[in-house]
N, C-alpha and C. Protein backbone atom coordinates (compact mmCIF):
# COMPACT_ATOMS: atom_id res chain seq x y z
N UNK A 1 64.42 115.06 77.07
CA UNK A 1 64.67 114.07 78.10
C UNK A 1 63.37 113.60 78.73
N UNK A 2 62.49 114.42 78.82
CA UNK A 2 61.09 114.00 79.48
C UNK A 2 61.54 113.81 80.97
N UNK A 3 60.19 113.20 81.84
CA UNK A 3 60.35 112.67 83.03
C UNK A 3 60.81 111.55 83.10
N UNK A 4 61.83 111.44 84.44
CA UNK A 4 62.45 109.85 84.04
C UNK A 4 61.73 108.96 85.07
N UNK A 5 61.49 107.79 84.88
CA UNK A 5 61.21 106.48 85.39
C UNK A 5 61.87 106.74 86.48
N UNK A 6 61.01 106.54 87.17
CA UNK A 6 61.59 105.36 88.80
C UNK A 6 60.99 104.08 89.07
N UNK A 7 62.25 103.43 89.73
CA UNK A 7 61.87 102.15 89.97
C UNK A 7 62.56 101.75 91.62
N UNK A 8 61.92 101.20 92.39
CA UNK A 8 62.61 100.42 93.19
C UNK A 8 64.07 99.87 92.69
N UNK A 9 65.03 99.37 93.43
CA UNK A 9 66.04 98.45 92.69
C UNK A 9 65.90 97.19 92.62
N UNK A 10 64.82 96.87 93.68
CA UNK A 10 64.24 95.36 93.38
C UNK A 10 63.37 95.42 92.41
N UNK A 11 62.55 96.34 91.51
CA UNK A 11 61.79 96.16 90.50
C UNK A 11 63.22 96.03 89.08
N UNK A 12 64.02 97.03 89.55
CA UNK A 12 65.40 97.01 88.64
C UNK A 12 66.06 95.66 88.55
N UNK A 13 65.94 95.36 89.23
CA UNK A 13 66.43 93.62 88.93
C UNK A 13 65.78 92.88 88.46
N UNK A 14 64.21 92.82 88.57
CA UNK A 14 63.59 92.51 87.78
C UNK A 14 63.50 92.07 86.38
N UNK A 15 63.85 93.62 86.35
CA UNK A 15 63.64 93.79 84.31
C UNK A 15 64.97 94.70 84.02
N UNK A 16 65.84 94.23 84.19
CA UNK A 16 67.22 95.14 84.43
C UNK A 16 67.42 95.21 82.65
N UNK A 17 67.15 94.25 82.10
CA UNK A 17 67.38 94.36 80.76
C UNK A 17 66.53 95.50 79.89
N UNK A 18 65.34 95.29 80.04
CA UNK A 18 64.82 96.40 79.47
C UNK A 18 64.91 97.73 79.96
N UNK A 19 65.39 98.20 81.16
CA UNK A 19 65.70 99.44 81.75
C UNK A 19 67.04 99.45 80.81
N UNK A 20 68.12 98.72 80.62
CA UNK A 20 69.18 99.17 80.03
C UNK A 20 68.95 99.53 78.27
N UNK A 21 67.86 98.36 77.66
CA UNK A 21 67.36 99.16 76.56
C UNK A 21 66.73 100.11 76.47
N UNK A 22 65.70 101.00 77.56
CA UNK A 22 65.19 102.11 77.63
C UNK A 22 66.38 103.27 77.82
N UNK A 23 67.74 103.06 78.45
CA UNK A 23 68.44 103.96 78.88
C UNK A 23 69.16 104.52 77.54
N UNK A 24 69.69 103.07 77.01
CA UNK A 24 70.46 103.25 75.41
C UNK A 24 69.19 104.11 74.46
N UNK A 25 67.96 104.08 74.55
CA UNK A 25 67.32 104.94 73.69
C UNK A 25 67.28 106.10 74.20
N UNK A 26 67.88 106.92 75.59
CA UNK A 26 67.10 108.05 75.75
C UNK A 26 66.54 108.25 76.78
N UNK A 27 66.17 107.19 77.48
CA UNK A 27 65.09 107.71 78.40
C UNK A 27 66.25 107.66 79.83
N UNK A 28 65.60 108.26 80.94
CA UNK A 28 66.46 108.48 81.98
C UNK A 28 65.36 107.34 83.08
N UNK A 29 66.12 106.95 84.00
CA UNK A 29 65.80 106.27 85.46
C UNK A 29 66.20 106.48 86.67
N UNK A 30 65.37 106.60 87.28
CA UNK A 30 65.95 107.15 88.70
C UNK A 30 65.75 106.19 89.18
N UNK A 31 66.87 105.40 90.37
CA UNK A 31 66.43 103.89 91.15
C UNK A 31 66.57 104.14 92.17
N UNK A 32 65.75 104.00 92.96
CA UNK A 32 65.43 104.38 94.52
C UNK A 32 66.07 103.03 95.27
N UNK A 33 66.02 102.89 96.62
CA UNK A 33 66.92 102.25 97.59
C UNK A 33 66.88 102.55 98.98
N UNK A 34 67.51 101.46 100.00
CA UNK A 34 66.93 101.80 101.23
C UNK A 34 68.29 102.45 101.86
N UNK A 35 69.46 101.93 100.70
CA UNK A 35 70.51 102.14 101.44
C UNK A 35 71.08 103.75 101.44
N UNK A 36 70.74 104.40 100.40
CA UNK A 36 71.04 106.47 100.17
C UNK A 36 69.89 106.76 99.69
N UNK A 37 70.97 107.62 99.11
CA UNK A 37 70.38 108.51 97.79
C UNK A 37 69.85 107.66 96.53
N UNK A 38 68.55 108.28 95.76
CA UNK A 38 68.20 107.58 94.53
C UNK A 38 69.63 107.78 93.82
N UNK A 39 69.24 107.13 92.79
CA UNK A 39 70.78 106.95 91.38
C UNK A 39 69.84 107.29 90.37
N UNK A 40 70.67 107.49 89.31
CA UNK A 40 70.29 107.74 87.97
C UNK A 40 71.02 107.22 86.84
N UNK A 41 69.96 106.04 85.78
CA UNK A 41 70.94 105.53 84.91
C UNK A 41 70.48 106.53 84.06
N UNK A 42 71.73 106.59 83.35
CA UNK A 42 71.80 107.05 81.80
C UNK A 42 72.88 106.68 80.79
N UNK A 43 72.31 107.12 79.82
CA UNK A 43 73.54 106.35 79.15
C UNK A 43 74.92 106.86 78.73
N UNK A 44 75.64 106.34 78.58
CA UNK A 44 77.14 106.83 77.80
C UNK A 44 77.20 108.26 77.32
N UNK A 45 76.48 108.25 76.18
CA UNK A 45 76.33 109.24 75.27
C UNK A 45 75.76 110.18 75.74
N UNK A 46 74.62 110.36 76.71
CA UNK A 46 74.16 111.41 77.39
C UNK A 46 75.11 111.92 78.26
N UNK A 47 75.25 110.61 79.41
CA UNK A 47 76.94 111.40 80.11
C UNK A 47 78.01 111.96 79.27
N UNK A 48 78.52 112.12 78.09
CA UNK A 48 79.10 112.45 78.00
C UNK A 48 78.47 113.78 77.22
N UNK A 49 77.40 113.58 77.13
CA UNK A 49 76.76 115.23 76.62
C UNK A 49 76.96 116.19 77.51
N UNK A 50 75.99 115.56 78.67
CA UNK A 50 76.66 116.65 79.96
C UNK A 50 77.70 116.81 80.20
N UNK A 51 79.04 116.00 80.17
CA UNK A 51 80.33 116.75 80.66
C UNK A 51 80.64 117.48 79.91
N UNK A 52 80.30 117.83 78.35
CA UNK A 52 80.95 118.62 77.73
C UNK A 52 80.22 119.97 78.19
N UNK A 53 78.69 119.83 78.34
CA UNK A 53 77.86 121.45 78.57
C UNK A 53 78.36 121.57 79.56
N UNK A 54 78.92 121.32 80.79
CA UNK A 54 79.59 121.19 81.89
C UNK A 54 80.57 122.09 81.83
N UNK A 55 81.63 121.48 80.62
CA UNK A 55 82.67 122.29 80.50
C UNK A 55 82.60 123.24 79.53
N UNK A 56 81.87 123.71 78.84
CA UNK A 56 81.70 124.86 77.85
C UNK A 56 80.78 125.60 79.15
N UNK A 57 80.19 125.70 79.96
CA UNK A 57 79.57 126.36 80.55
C UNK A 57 80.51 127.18 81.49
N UNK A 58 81.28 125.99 82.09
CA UNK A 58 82.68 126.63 83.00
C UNK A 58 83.36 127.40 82.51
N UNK A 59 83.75 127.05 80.99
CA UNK A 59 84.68 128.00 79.91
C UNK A 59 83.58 129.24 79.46
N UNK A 60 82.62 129.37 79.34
CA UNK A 60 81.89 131.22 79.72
C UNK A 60 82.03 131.13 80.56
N UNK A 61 81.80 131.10 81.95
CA UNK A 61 81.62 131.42 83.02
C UNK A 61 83.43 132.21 83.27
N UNK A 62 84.43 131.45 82.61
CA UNK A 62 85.64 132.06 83.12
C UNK A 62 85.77 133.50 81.77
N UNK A 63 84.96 133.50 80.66
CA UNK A 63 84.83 134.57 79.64
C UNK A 63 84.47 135.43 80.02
N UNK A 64 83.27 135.70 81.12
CA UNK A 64 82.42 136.67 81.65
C UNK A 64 83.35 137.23 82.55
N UNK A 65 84.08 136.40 83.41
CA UNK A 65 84.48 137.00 84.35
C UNK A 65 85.49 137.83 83.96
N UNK A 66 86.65 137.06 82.96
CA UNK A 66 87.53 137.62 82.46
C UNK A 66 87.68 138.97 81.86
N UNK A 67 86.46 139.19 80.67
CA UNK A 67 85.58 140.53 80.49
C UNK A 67 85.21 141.90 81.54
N UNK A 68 84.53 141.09 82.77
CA UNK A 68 84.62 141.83 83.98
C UNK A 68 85.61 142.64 83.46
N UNK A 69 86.80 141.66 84.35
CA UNK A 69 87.89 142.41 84.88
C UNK A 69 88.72 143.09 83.91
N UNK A 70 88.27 143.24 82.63
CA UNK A 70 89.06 143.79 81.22
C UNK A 70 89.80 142.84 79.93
N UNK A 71 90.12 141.57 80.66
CA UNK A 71 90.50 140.86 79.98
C UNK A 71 89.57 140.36 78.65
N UNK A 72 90.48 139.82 77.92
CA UNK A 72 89.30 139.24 76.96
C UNK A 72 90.38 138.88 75.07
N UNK A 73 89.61 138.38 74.44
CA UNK A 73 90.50 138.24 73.20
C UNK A 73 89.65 138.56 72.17
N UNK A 74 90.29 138.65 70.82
CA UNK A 74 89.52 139.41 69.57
C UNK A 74 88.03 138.83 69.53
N UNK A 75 87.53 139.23 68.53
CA UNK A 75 86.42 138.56 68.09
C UNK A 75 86.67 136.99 66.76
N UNK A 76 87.57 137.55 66.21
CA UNK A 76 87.88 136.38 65.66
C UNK A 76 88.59 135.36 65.94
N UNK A 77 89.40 135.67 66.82
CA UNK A 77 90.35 134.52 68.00
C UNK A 77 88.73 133.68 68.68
N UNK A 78 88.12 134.35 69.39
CA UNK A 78 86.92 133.62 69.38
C UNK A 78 86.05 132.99 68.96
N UNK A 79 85.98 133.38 67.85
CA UNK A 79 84.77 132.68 66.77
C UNK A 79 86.16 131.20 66.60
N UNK A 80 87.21 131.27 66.25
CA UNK A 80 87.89 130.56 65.82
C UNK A 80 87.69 129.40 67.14
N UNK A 81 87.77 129.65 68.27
CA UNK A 81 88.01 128.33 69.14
C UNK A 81 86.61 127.78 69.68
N UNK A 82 85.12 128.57 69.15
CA UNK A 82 84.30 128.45 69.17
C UNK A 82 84.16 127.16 67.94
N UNK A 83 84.51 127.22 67.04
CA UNK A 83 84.70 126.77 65.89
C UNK A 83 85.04 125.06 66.43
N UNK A 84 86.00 125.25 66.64
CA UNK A 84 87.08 124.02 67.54
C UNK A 84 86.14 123.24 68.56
N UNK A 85 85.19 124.06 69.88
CA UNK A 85 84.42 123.50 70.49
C UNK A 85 83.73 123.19 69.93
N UNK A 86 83.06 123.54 68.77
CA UNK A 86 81.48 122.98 68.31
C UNK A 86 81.59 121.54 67.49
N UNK A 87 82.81 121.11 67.74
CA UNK A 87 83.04 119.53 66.74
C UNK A 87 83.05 118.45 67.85
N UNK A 88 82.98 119.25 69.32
CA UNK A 88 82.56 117.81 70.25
C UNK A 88 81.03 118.16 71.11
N UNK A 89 80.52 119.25 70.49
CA UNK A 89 78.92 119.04 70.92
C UNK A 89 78.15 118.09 69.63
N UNK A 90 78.41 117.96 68.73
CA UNK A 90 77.60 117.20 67.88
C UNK A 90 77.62 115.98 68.30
């Protein structure tokens, strides 16, 4: 991901077009403002990268705990739905 660009949002209007071709390749932008918080474009495909590590992260996080407390399922029941998750990280 590297460091991302910032820009004013009046420089973003500017050149709004080429920020949206820099975003579709990859690169990230942070757009600053008088009115909040900066924003961050990115693109489609990245957002939707993160929601999935998002939710595979939540889904260990409920494995660990589950383990804790004794719970838990085979090793091959696992590998199997591991299997299943790994066809929407690609």
């Amino acid at each position: 991901m590297g460091i991302p660009k910032t820009k004013t949002a009046t420089t973003l209007r500017s050149d709004l077009y080429e920020s949206l071709k820099n975003v579709s390749e990859g690169e990230l932008e942070v757009i600053t403002h008088k009115q909040g918080d900066p924003v961050v474009l990115i693109s489609q495909n990245k957002f939707n990268e993160l929601l999935n590590e998002k939710e595979a992260l939540r889904k260990m996080a409920i494995g660990l705990s589950q383990i804790k407390e004794g719970k838990g399922i085979s090793h091959k029941k696992a590998v199997s739905k591991l299997k299943a998750l790994s066809s929407k990280w690609k």
